[in-house]
N, C-alpha and C. Protein backbone atom coordinates (compact mmCIF):
# COMPACT_ATOMS: atom_id res chain seq x y z
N UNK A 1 0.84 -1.18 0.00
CA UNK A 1 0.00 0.00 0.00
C UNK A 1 0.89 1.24 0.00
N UNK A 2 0.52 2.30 -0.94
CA UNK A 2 1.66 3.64 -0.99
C UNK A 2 0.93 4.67 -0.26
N UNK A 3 1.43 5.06 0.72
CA UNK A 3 1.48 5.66 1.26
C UNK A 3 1.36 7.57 0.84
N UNK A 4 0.63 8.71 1.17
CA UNK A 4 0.55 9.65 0.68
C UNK A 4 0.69 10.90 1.68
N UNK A 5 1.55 11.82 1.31
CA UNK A 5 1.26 12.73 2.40
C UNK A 5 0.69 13.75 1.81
N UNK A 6 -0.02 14.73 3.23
CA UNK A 6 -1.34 15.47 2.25
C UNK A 6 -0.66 16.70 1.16
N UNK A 7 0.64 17.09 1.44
CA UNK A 7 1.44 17.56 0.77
C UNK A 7 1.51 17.10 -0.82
N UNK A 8 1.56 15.94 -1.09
CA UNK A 8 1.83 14.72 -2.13
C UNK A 8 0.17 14.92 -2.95
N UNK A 9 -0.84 14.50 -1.95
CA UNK A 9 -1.71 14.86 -2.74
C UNK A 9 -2.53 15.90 -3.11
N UNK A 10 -2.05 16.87 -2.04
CA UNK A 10 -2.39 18.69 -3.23
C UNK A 10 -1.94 18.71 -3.95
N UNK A 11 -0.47 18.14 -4.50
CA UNK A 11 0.20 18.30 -5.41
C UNK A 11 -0.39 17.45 -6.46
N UNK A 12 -0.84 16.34 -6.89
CA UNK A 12 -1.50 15.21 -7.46
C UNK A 12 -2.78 16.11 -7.68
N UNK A 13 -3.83 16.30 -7.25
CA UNK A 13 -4.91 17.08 -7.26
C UNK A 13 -4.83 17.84 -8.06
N UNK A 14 -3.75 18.65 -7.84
CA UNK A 14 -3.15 20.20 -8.38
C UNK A 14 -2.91 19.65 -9.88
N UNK A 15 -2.25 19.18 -9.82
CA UNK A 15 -1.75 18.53 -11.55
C UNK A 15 -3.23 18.25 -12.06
N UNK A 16 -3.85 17.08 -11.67
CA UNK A 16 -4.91 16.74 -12.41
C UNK A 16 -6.22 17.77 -12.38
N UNK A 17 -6.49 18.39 -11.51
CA UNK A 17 -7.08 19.37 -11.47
C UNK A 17 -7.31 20.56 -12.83
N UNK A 18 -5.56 21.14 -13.30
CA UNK A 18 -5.32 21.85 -14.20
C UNK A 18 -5.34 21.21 -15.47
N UNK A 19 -5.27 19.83 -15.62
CA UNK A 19 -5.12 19.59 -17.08
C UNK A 19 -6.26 19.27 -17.62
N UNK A 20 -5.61 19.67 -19.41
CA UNK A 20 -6.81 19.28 -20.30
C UNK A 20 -6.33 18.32 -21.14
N UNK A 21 -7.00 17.34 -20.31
CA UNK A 21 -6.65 15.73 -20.86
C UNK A 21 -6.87 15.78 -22.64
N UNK A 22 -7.68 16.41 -23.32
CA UNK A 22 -8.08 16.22 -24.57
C UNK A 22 -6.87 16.59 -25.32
N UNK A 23 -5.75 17.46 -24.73
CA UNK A 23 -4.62 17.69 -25.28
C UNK A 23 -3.69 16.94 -24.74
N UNK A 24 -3.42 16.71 -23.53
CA UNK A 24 -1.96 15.64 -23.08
C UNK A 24 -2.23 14.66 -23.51
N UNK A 25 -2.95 13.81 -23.14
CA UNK A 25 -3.26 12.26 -23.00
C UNK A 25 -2.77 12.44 -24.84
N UNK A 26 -3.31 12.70 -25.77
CA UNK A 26 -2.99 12.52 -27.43
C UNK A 26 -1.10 13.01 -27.39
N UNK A 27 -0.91 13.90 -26.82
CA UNK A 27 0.23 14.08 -26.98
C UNK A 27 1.23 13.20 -26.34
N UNK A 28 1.07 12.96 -25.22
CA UNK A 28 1.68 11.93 -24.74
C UNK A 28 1.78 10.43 -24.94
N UNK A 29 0.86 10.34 -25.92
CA UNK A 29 0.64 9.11 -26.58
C UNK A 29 1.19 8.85 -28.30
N UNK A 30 1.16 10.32 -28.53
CA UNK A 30 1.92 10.48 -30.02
C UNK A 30 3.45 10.31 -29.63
N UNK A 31 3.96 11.17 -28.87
CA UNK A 31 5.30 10.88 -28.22
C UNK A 31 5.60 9.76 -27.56
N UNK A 32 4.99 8.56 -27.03
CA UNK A 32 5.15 7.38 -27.24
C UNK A 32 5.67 6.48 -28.13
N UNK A 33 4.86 6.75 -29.25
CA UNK A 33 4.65 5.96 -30.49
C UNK A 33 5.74 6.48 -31.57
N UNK A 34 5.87 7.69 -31.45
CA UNK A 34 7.02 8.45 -32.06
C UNK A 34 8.49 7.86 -31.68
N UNK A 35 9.10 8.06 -30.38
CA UNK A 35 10.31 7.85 -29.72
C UNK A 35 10.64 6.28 -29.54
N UNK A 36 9.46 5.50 -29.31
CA UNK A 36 9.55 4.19 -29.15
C UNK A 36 8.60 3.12 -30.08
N UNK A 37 8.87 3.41 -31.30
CA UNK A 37 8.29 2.97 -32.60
C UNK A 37 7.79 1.55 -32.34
N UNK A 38 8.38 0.91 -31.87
CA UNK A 38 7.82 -0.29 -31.95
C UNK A 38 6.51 -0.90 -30.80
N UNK A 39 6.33 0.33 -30.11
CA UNK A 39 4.71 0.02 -29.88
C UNK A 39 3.78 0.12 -30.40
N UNK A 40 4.08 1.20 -32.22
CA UNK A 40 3.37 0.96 -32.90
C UNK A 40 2.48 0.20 -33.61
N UNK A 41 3.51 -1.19 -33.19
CA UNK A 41 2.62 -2.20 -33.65
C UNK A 41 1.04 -3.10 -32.90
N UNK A 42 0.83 -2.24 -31.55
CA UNK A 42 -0.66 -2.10 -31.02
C UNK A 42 -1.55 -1.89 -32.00
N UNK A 43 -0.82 -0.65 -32.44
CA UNK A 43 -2.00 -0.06 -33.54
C UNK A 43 -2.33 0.53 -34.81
N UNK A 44 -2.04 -1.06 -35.10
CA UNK A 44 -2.17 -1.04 -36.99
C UNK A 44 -3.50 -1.27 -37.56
N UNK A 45 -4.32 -0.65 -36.42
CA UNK A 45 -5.86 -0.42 -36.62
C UNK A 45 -6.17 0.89 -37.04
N UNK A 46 -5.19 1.93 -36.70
CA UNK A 46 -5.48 3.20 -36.45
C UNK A 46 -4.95 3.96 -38.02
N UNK A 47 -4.64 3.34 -38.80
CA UNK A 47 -4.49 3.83 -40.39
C UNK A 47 -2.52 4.41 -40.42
N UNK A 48 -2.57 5.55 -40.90
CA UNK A 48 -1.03 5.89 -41.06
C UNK A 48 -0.52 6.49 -40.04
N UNK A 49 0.70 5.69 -39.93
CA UNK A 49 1.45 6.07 -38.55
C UNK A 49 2.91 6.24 -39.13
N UNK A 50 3.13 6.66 -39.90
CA UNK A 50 4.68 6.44 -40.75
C UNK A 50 5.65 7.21 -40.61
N UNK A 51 5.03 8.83 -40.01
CA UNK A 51 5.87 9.15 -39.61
C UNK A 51 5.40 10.05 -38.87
N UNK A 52 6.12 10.99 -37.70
CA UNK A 52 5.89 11.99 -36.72
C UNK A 52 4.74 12.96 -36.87
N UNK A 53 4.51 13.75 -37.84
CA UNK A 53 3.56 14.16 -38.11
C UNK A 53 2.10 13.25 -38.62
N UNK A 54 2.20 12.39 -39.19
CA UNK A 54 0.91 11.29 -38.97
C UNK A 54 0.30 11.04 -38.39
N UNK A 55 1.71 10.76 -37.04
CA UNK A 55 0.93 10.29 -35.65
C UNK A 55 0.39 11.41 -35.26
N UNK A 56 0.74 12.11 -35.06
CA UNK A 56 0.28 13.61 -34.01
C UNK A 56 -1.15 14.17 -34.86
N UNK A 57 -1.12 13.74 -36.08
CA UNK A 57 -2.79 14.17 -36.41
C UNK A 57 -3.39 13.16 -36.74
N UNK A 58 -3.33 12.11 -36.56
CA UNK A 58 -4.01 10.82 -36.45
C UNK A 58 -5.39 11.08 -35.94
N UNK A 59 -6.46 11.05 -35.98
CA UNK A 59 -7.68 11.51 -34.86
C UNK A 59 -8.00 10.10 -34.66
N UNK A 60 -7.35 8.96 -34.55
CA UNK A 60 -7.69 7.65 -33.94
C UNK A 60 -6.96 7.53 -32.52
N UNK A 61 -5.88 8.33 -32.88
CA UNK A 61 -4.83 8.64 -31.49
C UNK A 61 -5.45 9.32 -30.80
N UNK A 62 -5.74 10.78 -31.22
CA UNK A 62 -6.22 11.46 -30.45
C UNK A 62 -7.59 11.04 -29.27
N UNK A 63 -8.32 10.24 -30.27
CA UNK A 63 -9.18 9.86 -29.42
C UNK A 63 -9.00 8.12 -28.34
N UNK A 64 -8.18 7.65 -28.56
CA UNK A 64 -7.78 6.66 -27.75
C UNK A 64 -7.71 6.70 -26.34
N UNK A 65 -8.01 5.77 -25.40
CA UNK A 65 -7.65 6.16 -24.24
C UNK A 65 -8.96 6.61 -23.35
N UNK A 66 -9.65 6.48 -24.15
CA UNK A 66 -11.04 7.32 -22.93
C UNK A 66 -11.57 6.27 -22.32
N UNK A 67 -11.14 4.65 -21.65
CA UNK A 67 -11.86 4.18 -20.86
C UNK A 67 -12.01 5.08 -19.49
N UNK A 68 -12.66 4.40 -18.65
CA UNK A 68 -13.01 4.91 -17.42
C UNK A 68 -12.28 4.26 -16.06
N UNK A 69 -11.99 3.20 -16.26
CA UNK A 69 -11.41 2.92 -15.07
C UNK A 69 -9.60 1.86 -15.17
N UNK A 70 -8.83 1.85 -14.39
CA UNK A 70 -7.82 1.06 -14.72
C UNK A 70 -7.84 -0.45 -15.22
N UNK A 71 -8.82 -1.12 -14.16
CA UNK A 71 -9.16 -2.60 -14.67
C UNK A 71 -9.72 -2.68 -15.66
N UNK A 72 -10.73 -1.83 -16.03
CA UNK A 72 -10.77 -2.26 -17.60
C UNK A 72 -10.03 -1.86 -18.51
N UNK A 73 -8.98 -1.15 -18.27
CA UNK A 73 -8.34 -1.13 -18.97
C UNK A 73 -6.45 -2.13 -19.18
N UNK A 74 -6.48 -2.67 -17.62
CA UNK A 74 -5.67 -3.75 -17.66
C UNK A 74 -5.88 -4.88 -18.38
N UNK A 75 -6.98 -5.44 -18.32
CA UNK A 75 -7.94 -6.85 -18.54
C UNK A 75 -7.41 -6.64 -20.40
N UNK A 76 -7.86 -5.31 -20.82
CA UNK A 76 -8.33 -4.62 -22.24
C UNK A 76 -6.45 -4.96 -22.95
N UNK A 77 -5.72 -4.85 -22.23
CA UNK A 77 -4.59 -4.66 -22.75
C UNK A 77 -3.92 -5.65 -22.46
N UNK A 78 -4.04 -6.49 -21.75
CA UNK A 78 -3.59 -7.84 -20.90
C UNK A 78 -4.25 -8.79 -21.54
N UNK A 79 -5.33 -9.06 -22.04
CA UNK A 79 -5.92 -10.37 -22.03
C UNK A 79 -6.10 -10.42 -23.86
N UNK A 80 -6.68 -9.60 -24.12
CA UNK A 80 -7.03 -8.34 -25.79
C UNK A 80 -6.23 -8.58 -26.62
N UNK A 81 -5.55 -7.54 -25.96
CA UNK A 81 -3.91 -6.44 -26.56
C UNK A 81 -2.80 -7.59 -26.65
N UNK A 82 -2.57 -7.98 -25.77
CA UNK A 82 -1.42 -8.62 -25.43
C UNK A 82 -0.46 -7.83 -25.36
N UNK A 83 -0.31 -6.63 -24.83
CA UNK A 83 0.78 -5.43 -24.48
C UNK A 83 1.71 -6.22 -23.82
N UNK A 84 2.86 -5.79 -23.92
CA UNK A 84 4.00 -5.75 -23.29
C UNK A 84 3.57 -4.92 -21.92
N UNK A 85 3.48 -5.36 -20.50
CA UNK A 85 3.22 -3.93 -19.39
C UNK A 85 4.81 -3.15 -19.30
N UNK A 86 5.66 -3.41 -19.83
CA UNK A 86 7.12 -2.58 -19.74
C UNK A 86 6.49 -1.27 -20.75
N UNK A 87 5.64 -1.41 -21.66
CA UNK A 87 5.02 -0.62 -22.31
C UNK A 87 4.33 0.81 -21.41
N UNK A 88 3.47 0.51 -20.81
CA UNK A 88 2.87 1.41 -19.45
C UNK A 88 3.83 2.53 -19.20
N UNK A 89 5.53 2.09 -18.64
CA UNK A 89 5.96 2.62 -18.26
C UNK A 89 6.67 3.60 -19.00
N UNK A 90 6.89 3.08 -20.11
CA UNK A 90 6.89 4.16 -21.26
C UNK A 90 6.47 5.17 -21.33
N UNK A 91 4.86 4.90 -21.70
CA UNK A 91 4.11 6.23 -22.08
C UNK A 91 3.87 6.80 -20.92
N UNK A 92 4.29 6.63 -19.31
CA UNK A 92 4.16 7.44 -18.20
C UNK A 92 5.40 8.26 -18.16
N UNK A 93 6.50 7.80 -18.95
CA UNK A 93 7.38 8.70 -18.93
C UNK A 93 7.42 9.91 -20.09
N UNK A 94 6.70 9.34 -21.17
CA UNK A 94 6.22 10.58 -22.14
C UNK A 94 5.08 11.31 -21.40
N UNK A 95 4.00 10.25 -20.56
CA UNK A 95 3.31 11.66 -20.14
C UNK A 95 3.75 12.57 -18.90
N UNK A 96 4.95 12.01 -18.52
CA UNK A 96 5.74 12.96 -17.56
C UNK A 96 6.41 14.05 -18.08
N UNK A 97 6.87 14.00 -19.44
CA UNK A 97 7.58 14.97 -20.13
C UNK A 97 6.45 15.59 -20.81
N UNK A 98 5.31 15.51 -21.19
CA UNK A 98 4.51 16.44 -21.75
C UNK A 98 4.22 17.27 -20.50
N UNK A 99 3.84 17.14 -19.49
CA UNK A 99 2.57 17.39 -18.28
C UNK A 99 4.06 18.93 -17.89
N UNK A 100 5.36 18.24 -17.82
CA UNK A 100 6.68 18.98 -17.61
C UNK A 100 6.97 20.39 -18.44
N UNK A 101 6.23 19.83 -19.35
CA UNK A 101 6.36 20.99 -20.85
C UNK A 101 5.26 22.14 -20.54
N UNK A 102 4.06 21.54 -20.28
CA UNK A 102 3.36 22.28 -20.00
C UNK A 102 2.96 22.96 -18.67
N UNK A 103 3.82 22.96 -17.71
CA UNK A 103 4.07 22.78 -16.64
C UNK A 103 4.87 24.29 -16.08
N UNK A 104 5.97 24.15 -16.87
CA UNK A 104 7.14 24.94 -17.29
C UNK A 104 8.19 24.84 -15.97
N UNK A 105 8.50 25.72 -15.00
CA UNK A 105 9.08 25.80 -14.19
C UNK A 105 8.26 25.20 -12.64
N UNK A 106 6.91 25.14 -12.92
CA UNK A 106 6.36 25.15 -11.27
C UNK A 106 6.35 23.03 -11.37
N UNK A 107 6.76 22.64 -12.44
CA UNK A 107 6.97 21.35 -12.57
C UNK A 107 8.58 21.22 -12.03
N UNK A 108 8.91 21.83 -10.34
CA UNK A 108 10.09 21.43 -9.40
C UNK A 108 10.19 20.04 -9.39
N UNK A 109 11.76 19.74 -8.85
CA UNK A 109 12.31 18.86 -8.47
C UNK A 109 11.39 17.83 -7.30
N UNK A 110 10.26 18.84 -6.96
CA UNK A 110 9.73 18.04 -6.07
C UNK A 110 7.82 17.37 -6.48
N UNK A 111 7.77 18.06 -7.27
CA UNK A 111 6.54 18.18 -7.86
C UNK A 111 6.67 16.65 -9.05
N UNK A 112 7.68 17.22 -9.81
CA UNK A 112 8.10 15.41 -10.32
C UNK A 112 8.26 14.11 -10.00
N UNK A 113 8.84 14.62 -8.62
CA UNK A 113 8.92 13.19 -7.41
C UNK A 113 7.36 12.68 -7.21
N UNK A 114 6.45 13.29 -7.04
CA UNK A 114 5.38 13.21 -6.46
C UNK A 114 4.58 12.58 -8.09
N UNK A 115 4.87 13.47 -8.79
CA UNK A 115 3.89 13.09 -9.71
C UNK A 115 4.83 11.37 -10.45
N UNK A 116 5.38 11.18 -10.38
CA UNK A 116 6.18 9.85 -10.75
C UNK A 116 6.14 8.71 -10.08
N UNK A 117 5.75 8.86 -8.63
CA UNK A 117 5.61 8.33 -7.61
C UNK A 117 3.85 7.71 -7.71
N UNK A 118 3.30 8.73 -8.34
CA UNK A 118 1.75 8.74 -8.85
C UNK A 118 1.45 7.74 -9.87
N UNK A 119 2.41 7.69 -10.68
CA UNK A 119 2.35 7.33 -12.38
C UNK A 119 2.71 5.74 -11.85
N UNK A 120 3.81 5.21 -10.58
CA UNK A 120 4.22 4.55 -10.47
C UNK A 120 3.46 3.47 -9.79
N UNK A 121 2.52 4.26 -9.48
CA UNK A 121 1.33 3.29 -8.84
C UNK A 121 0.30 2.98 -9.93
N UNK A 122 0.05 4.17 -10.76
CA UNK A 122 -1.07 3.68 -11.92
C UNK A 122 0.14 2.47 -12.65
N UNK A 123 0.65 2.35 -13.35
CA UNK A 123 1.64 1.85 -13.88
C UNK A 123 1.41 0.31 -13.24
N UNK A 124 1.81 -0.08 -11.89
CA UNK A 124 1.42 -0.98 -11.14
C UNK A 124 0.01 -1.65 -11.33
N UNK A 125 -0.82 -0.80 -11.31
CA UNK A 125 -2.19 -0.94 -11.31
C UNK A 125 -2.76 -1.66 -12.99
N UNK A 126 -1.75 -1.08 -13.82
CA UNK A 126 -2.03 -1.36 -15.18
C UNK A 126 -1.63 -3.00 -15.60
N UNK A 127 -0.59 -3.37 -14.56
CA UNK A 127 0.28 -4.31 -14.72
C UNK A 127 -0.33 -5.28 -13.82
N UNK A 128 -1.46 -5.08 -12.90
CA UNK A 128 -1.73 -6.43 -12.30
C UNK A 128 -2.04 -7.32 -12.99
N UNK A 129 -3.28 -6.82 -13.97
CA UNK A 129 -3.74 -8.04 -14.59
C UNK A 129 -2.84 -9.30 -15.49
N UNK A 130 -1.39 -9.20 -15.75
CA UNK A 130 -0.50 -9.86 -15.76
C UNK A 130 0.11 -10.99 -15.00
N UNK A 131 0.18 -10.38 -13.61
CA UNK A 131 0.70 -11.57 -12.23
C UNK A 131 -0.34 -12.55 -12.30
């Protein structure tokens, strides 16, 4: 069980609070697929992915991702997909560098800890349905 201090989760709050998922979540998922090409091969459903600009206006990308809860979306990618879960940790580190970008400076040394620490539990969570 991870443990949270209330510090940790104003900060968590604070992040998710401000964002507009309709823009990260696609971006952070184009930058996935971009940097680490060979998860592309999830989704050779989604039409042309060939190169950097493809992905990023893809509107199959863009709209990906809107389940509602983690287990269905473990089960979805675990049982389905047959994802790699080393995958997960990937795109938590692209969506650590988008959220960073947009973030600018108030995304501190400590604010990253917290939010990684966050990602590291969804991440976990994504990966049970595996064990």
């Amino acid at each position: 069980m991870v443990e949270w201090t209330e510090q940790e989760r104003s900060i968590i709050t604070s992040i998710f609070g401000n964002l507009d998922y309709n823009d990260v979540g696609p971006k952070a998922l184009s930058r996935c697929l971009i940097v680490y090409p060979w998860t592309q091969r999830y989704f050779a459903s989604f039409g042309n992915l060939y190169n950097a600009e493809a992905i990023k206006t893809n509107p199959n990308i863009a709209a990906h991702g809107t389940k509602a809860t983690y287990a269905e979306l473990s089960v979805l990618h675990s049982e389905k997909l047959h994802v790699d879960p080393d995958n997960f940790k990937l795109l938590a580190d692209c969506l650590t560098i988008v959220i960073a970008a947009k973030m600018g400076s108030a995304f501190s040394p400590e604010v990253q800890a917290t939010f990684q620490k966050f990602l590291a539990v969804v991440v976990s969570a994504l990966g049970r349905q595996y064990h």
